[in-house]
N, C-alpha and C. Protein backbone atom coordinates (compact mmCIF):
# COMPACT_ATOMS: atom_id res chain seq x y z
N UNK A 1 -12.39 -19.45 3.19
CA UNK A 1 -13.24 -18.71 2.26
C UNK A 1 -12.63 -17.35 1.92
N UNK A 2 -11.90 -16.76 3.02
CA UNK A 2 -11.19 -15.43 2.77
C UNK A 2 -9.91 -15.63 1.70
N UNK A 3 -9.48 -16.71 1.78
CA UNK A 3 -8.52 -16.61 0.57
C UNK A 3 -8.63 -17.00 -0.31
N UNK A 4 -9.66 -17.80 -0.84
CA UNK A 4 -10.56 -18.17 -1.83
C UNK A 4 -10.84 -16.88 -2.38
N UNK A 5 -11.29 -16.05 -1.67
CA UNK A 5 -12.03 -15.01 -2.48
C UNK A 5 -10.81 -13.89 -3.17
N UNK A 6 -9.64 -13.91 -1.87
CA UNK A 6 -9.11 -13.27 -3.10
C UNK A 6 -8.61 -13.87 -3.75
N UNK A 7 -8.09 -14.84 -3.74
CA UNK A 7 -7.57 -15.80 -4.98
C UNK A 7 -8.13 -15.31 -6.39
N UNK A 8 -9.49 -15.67 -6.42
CA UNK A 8 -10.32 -15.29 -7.31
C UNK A 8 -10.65 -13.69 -8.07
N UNK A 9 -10.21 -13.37 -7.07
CA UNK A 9 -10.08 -11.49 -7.31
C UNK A 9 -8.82 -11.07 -7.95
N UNK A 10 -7.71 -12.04 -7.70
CA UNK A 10 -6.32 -12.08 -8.51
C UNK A 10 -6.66 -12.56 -9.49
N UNK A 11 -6.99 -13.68 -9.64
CA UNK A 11 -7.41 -14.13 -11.24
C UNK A 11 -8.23 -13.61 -12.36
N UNK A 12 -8.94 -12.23 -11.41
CA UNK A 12 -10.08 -11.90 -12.78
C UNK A 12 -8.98 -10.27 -12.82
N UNK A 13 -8.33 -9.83 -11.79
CA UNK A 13 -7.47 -8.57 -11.82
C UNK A 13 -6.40 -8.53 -12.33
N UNK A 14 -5.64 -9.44 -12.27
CA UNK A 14 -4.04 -9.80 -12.72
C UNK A 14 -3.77 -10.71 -14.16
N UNK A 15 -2.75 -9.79 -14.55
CA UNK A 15 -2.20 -11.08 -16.13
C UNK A 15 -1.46 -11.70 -15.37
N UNK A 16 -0.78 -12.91 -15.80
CA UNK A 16 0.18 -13.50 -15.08
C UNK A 16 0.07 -14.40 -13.71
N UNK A 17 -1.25 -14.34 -13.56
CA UNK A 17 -1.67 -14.98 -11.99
C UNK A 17 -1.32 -16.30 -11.52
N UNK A 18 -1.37 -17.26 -12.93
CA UNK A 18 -0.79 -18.76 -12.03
C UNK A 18 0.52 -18.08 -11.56
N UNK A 19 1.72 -17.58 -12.18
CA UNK A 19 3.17 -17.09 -11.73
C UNK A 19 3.07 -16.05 -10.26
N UNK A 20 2.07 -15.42 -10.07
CA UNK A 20 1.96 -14.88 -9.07
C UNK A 20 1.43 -15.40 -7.66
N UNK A 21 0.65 -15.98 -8.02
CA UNK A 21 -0.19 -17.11 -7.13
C UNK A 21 1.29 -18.13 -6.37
N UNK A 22 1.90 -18.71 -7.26
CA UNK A 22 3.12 -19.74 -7.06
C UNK A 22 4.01 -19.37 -6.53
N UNK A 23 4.25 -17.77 -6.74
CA UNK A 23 5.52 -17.05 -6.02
C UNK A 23 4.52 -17.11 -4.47
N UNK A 24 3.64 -16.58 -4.27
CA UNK A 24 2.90 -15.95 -2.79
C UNK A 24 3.18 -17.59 -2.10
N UNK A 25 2.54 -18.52 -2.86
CA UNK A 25 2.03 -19.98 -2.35
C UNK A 25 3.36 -20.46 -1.46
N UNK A 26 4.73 -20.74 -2.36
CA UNK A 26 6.03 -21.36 -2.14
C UNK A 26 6.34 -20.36 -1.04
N UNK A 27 6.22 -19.48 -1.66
CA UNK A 27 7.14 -17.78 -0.43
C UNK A 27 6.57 -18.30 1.11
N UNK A 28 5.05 -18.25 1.06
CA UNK A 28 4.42 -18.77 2.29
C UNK A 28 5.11 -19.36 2.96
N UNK A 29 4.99 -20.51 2.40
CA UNK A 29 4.90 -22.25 3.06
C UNK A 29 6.92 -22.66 3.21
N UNK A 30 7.54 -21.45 3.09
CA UNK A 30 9.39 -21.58 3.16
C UNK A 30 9.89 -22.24 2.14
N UNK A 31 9.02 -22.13 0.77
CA UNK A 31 9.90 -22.83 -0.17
C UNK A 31 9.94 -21.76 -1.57
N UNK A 32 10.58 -20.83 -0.74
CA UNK A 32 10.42 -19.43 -1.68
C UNK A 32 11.79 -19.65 -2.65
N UNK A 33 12.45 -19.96 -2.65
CA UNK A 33 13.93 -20.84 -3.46
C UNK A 33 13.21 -21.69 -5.03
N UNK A 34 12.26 -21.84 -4.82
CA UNK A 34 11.53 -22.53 -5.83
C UNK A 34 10.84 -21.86 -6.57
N UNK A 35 10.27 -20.60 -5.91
CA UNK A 35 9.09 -20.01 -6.58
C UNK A 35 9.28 -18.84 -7.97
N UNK A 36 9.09 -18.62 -8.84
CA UNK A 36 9.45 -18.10 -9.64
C UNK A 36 9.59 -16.55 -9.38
N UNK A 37 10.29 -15.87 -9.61
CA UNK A 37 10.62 -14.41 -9.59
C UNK A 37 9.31 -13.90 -10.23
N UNK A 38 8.80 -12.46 -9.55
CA UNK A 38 8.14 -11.68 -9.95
C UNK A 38 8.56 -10.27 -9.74
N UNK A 39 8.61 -9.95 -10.78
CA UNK A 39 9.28 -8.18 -10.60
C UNK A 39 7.94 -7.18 -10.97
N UNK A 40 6.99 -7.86 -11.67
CA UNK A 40 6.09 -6.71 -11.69
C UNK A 40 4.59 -7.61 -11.46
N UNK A 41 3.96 -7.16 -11.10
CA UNK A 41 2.05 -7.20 -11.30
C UNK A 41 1.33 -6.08 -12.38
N UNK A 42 1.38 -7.30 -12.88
CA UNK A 42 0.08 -6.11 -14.18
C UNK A 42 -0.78 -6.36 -14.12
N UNK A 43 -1.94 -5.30 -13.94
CA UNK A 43 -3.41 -5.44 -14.12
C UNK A 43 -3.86 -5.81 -15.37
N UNK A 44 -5.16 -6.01 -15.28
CA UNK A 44 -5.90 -6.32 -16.42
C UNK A 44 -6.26 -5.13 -16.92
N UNK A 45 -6.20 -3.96 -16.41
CA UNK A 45 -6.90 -2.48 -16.59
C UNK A 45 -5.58 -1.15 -16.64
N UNK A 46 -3.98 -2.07 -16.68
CA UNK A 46 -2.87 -1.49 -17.16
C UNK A 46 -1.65 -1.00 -16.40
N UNK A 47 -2.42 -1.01 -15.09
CA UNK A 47 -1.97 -0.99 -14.06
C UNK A 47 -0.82 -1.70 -13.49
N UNK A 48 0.39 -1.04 -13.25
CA UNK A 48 1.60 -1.63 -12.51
C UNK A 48 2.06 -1.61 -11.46
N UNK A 49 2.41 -2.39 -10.73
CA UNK A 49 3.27 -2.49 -9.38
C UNK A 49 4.75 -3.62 -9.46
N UNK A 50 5.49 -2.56 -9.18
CA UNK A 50 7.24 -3.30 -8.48
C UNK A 50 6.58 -4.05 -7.21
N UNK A 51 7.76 -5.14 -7.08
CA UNK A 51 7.73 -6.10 -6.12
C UNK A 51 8.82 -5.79 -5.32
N UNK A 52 9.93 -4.66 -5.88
CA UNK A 52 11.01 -4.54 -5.21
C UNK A 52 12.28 -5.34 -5.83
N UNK A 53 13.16 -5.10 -4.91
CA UNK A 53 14.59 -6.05 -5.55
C UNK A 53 14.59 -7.47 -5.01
N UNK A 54 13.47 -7.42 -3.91
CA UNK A 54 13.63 -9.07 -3.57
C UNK A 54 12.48 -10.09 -4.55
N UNK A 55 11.50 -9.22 -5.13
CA UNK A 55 11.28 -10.08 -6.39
C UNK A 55 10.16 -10.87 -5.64
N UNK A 56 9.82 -10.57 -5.03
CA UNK A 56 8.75 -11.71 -3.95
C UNK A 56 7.61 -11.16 -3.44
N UNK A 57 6.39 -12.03 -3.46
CA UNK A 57 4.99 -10.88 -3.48
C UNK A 57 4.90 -11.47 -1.57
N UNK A 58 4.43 -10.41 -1.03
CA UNK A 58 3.81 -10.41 0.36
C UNK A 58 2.18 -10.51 0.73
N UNK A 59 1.72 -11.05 1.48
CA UNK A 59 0.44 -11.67 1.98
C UNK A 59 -0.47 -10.05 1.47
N UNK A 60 0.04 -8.96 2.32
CA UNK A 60 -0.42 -7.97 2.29
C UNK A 60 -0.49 -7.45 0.77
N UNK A 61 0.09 -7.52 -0.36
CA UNK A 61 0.05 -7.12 -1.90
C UNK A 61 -1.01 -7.65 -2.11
N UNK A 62 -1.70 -8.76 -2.29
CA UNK A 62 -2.44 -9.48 -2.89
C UNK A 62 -3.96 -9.34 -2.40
N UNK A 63 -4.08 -8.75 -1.22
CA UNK A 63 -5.03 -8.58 0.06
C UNK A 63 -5.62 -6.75 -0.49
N UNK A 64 -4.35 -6.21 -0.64
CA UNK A 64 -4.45 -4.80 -1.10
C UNK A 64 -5.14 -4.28 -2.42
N UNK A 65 -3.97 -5.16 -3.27
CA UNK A 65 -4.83 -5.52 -4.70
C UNK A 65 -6.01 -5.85 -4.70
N UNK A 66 -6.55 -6.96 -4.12
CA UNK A 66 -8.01 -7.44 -4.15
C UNK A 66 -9.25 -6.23 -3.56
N UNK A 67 -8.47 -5.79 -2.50
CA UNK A 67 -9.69 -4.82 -2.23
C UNK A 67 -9.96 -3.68 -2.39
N UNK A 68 -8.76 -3.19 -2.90
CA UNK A 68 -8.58 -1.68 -3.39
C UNK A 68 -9.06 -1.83 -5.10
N UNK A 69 -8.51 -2.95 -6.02
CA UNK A 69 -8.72 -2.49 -7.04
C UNK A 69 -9.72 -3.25 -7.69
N UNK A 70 -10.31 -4.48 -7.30
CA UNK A 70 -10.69 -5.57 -7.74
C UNK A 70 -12.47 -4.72 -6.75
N UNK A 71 -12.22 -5.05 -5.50
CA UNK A 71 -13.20 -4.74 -4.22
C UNK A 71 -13.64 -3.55 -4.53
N UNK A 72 -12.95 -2.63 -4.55
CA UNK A 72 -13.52 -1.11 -4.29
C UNK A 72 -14.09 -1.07 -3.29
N UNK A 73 -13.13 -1.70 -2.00
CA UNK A 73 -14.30 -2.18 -0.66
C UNK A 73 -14.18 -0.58 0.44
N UNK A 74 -13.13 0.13 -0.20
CA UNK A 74 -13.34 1.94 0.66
C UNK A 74 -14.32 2.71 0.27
N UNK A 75 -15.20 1.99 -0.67
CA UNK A 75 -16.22 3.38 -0.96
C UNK A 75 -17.57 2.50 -0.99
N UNK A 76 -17.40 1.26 -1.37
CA UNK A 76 -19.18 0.39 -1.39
C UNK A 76 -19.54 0.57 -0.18
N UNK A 77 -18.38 0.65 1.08
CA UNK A 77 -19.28 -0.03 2.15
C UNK A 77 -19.87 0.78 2.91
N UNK A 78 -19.75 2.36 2.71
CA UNK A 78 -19.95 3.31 3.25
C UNK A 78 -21.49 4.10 2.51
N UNK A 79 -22.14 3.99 3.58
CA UNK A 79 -23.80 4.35 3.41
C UNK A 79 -23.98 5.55 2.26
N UNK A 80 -23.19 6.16 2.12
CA UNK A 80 -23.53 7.49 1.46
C UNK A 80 -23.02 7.08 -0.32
N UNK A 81 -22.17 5.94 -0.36
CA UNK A 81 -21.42 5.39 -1.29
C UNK A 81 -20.80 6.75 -1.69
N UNK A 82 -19.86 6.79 -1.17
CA UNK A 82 -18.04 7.78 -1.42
C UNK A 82 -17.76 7.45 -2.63
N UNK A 83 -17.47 8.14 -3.49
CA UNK A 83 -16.41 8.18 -4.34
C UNK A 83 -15.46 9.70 -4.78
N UNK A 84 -14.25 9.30 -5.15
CA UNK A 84 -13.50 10.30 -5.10
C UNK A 84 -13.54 11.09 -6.34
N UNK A 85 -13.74 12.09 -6.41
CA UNK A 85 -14.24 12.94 -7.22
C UNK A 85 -12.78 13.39 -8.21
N UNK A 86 -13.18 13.82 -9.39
CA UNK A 86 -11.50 14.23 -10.44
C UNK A 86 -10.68 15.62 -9.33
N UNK A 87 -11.43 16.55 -8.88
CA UNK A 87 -10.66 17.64 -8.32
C UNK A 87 -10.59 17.01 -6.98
N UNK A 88 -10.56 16.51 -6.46
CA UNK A 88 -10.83 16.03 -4.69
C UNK A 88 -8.74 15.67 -4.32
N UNK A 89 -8.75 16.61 -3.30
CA UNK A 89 -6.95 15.88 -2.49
C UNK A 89 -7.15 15.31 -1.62
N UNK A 90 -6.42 14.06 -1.80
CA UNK A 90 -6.56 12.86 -0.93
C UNK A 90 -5.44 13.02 -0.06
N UNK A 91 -5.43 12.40 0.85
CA UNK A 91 -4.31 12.21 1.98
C UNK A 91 -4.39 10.75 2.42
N UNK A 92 -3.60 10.16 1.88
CA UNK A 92 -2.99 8.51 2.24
C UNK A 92 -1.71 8.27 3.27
N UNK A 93 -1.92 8.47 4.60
CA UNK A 93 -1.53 8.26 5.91
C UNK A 93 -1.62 6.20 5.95
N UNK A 94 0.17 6.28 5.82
CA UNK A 94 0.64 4.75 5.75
C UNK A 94 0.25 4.35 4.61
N UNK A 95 0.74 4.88 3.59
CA UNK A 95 0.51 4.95 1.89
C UNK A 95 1.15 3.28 1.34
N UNK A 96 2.24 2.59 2.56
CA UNK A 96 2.81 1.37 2.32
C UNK A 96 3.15 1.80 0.54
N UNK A 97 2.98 0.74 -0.36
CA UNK A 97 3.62 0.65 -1.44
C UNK A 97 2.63 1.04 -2.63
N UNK A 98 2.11 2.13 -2.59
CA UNK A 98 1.15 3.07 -3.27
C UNK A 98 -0.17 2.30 -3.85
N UNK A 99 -0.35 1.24 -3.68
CA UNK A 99 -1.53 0.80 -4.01
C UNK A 99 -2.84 1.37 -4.32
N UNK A 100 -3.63 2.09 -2.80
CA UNK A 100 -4.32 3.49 -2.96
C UNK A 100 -3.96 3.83 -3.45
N UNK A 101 -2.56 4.96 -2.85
CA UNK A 101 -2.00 5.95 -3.21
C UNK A 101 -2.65 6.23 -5.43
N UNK A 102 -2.26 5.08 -5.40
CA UNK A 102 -2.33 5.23 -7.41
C UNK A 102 -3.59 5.02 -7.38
N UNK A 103 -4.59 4.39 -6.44
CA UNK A 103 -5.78 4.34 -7.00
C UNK A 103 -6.21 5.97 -7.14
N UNK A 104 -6.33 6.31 -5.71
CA UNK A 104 -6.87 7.90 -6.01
C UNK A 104 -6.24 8.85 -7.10
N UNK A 105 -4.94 8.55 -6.95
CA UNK A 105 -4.08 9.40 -7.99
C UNK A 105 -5.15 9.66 -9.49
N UNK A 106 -5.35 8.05 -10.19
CA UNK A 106 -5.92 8.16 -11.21
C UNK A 106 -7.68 8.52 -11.03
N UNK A 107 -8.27 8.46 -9.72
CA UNK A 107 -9.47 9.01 -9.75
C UNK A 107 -9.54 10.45 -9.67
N UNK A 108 -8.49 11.18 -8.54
CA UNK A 108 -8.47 12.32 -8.97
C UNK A 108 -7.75 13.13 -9.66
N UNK A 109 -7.70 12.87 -10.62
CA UNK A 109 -7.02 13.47 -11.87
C UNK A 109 -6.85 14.99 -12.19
N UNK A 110 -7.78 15.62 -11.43
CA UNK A 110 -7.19 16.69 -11.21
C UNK A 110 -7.26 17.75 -10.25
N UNK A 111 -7.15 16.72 -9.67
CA UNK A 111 -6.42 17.03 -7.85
C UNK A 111 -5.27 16.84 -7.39
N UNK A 112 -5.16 16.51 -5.93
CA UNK A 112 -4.02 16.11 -5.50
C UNK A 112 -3.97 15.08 -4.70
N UNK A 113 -3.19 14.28 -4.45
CA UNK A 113 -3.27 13.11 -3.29
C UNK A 113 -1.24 13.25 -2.52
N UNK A 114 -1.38 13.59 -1.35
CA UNK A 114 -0.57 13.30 -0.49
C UNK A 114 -0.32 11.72 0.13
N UNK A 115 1.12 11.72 0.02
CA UNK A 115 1.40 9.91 0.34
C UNK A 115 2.28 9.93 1.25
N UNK A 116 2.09 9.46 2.63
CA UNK A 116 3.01 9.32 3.63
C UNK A 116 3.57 7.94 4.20
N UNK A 117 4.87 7.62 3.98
CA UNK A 117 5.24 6.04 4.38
C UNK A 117 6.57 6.62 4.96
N UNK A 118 6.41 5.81 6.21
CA UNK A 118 7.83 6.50 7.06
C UNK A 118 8.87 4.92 6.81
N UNK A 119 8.44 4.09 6.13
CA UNK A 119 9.45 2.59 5.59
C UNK A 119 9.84 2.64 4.93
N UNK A 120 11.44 2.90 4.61
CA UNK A 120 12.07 3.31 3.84
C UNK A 120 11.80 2.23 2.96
N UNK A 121 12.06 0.83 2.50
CA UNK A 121 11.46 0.24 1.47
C UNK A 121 10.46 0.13 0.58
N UNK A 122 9.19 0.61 1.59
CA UNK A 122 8.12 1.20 0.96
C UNK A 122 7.79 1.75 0.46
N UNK A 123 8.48 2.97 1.09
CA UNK A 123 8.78 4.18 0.48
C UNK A 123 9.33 4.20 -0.69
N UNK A 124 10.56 3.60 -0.75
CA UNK A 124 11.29 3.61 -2.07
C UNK A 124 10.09 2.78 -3.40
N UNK A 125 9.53 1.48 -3.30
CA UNK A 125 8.65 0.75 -4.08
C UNK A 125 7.50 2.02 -4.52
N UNK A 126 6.86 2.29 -3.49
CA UNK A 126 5.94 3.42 -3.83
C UNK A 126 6.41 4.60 -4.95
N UNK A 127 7.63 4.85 -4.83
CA UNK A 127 8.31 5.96 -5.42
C UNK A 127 8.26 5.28 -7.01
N UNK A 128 8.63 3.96 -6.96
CA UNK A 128 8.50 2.87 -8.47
C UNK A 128 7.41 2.80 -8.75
N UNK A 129 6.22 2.50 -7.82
CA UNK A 129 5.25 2.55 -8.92
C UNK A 129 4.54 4.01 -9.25
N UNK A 130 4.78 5.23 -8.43
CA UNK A 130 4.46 6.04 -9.20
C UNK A 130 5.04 6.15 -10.65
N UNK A 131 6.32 5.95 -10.98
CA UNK A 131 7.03 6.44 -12.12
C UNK A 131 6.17 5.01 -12.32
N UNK A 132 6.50 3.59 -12.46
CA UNK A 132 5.75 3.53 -13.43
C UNK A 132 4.61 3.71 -14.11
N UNK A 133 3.54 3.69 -13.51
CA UNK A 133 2.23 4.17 -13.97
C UNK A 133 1.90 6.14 -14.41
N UNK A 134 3.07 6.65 -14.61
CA UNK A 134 3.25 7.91 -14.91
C UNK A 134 2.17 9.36 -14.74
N UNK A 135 2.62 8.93 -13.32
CA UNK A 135 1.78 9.45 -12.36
C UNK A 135 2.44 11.06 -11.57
N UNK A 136 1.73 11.75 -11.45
CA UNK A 136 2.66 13.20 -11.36
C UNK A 136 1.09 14.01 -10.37
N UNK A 137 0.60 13.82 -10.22
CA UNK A 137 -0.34 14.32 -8.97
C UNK A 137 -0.02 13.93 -7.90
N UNK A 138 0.73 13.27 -7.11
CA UNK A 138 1.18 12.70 -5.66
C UNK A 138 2.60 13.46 -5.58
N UNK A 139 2.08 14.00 -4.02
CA UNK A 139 3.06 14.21 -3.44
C UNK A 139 3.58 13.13 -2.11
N UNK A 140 4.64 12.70 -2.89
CA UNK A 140 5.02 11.36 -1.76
C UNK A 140 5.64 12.07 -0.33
N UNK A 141 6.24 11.94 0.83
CA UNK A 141 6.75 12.17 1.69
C UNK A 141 7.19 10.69 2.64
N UNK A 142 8.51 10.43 2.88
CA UNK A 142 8.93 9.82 3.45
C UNK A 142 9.30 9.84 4.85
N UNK A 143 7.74 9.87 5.66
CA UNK A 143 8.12 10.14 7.07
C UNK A 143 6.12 10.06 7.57
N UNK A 144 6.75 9.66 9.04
CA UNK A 144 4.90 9.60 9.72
C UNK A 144 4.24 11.11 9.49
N UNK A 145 2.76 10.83 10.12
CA UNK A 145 2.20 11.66 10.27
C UNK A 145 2.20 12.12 11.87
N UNK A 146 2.23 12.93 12.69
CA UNK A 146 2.19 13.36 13.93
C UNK A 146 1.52 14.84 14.48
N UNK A 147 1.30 14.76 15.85
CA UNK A 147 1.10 15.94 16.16
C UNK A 147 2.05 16.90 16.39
N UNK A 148 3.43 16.01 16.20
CA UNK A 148 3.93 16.93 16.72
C UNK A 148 5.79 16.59 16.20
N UNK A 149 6.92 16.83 16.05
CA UNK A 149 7.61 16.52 15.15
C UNK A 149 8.65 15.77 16.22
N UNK A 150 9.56 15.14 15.74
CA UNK A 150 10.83 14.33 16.64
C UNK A 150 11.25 12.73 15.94
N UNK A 151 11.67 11.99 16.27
CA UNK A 151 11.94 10.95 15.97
C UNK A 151 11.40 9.66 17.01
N UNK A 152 11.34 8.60 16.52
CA UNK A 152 10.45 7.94 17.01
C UNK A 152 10.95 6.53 16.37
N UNK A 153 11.33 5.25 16.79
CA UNK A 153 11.41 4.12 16.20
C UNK A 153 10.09 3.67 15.69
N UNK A 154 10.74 2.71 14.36
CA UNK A 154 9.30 2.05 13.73
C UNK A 154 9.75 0.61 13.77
N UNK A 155 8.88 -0.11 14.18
CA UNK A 155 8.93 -2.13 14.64
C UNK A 155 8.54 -1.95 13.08
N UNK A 156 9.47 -3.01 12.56
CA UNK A 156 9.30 -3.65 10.90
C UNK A 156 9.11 -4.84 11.44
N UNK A 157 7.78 -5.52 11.02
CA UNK A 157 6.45 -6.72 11.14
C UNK A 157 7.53 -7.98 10.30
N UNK A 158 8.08 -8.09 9.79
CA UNK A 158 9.06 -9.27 9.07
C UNK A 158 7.96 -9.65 8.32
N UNK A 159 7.76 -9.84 6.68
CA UNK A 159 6.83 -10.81 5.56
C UNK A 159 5.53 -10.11 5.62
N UNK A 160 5.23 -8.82 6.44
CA UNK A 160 4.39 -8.51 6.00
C UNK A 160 4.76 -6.26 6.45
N UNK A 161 5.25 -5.91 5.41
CA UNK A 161 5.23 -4.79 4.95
C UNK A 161 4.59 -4.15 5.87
N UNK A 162 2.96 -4.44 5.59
CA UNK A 162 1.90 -3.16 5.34
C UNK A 162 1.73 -3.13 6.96
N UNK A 163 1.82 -3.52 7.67
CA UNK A 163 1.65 -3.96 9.30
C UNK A 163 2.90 -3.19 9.83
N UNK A 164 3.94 -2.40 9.92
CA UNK A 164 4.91 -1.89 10.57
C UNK A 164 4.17 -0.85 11.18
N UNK A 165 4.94 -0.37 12.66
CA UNK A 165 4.10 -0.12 13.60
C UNK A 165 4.61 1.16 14.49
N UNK A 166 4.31 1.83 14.66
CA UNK A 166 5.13 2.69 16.32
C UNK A 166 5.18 2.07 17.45
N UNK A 167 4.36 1.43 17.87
CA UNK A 167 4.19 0.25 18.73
C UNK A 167 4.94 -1.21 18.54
N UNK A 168 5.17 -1.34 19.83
CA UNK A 168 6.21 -2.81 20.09
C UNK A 168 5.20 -3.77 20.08
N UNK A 169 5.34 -5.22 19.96
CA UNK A 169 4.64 -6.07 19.93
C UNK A 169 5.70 -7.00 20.64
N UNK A 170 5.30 -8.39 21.30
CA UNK A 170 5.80 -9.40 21.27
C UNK A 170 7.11 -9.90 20.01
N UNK A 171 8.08 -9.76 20.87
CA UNK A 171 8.92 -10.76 19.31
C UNK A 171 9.32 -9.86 18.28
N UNK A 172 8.89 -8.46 18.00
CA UNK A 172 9.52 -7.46 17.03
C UNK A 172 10.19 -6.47 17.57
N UNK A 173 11.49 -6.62 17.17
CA UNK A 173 12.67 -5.81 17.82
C UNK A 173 12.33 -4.56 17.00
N UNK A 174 13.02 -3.41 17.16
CA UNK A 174 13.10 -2.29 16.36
C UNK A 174 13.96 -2.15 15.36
N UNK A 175 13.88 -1.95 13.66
CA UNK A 175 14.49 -2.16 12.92
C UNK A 175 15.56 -0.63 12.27
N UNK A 176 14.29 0.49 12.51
CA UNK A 176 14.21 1.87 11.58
C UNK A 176 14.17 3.22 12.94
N UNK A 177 14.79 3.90 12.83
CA UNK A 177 14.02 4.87 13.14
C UNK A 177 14.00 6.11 12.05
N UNK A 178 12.69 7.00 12.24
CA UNK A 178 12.85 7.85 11.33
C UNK A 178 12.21 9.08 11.98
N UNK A 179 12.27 10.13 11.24
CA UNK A 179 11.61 11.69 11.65
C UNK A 179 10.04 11.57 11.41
N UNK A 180 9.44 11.83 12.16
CA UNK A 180 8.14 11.95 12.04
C UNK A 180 7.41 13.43 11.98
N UNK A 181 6.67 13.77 11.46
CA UNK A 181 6.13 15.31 11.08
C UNK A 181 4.90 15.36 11.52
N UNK A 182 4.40 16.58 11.78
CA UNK A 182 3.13 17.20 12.07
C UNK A 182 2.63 17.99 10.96
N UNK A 183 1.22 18.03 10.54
CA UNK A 183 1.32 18.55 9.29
C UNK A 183 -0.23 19.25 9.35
N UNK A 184 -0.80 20.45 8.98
CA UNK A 184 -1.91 20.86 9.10
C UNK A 184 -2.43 20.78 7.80
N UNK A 185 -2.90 20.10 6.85
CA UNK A 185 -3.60 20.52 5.92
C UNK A 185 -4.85 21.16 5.77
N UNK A 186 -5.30 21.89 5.27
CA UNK A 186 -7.07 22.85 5.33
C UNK A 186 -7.30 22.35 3.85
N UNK A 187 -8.17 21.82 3.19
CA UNK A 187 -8.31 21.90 2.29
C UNK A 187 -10.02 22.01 2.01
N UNK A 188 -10.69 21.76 0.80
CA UNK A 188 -12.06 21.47 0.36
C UNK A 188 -12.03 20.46 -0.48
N UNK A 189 -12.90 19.65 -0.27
CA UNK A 189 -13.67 18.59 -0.63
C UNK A 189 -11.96 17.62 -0.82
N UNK A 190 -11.68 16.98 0.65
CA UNK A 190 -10.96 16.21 0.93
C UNK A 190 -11.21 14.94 1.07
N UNK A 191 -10.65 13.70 1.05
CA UNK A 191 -10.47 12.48 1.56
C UNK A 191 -9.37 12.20 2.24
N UNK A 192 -9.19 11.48 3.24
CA UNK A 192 -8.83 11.59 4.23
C UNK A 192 -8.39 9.86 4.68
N UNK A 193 -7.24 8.82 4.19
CA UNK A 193 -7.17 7.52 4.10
C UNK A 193 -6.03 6.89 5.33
N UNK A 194 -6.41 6.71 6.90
CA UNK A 194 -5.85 6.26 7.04
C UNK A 194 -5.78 5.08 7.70
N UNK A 195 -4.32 4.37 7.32
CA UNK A 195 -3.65 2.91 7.30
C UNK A 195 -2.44 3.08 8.24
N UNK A 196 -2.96 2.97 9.77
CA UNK A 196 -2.01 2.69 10.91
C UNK A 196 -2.37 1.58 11.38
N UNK A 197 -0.99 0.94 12.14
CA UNK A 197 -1.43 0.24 13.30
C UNK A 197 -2.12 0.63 14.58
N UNK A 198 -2.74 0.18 15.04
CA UNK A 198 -3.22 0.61 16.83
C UNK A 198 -2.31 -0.01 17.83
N UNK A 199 -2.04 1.22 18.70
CA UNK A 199 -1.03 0.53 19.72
C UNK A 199 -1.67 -0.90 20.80
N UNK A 200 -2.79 -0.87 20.29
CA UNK A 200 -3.48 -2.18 21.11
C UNK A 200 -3.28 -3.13 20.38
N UNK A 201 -2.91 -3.02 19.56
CA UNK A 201 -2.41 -4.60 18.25
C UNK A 201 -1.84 -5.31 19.08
């Protein structure tokens, strides 16, 4: 039923969806050699996202898409019903491949939103879809968030991006390491988005 639903959330969000659907489906199931190249996702509402140079959509894109842009499931589900206001600075802690990141961007329009992805691939994709969607309120940064500054290895999850971790798991060697930062922001009328793993994963 969970992938039913987003299935369905791709199809009413995305142009192009049988081609996108077919790339995720084949990619899955190891018959990604077959599946047709996708270099971009376009919304129905104008919206763009890079797939990267490998051209191939991940479990986590489609999951992101559905609930960030389709769902709006960060602000319904919360009693007070949140929404991000035009002046409001956001802070997107594990920004992965700007998905948020661009949602808030275009809600607060004239604010600011901070984007932190310490994956260098991610990082780099994120950096693409800001330029494409011509976007100039984000300040990206390529590195964790911390209390405190040094370097630190990051476990890259293999086929699924948005899941890379500070924490070891079973079976995931260490791929990256990178600088990690401590950062105090003070601001007014903030949001505050974050997307880590838990070292209990």
């Amino acid at each position: 039923m969970f992938y039913i639903k987003i299935i369905l959330n791709i199809i009413k969000t995305c142009n192009y969806w049988p081609r996108i659907l077919a790339n995720r489906i084949l990619t899955k199931f190891g018959l990604g050699f077959l599946a047709p190249r996708v270099e971009l996702i376009k919304l129905k509402n104008g919206m763009k996202f890079t797939m990267g140079p490998k051209r191939t959509i991940g479990g986590s894109d489609l999951f992101l898409i559905s609930e960030i842009w389709k769902e709006n499931s960060y602000f319904i589900k919360t009693k007070a019903g949140f929404k991000i206001q035009k002046k409001d600075v956001v802070v997107d802690v594990g920004a992965n491949r700007g998905y948020f990141t661009c949602f808030a961007a275009k809600a607060a329009i004239e604010g600011k939103v901070f984007a932190f992805e310490p994956a260098p691939d991610n990082f780099n994709i994120l950096m693409a879809n800001l330029k494409l969607n011509e976007i100039t309120n984000v300040k990206a940064e390529d590195m964790a968030v911390s209390s405190s500054k040094g370097t630190r290895e990051l476990y890259m999850i293999p086929g699924d991006e948005a899941a890379n971790s500070l924490y070891s798991r079973s079976g995931i060697s260490c791929q990256e390491t990178f600088e990690k930062a401590s950062t105090s922001l003070v601001f007014s009328n903030i949001f505050l988005l974050i997307q880590i793993q838990s070292p209990k994963c």
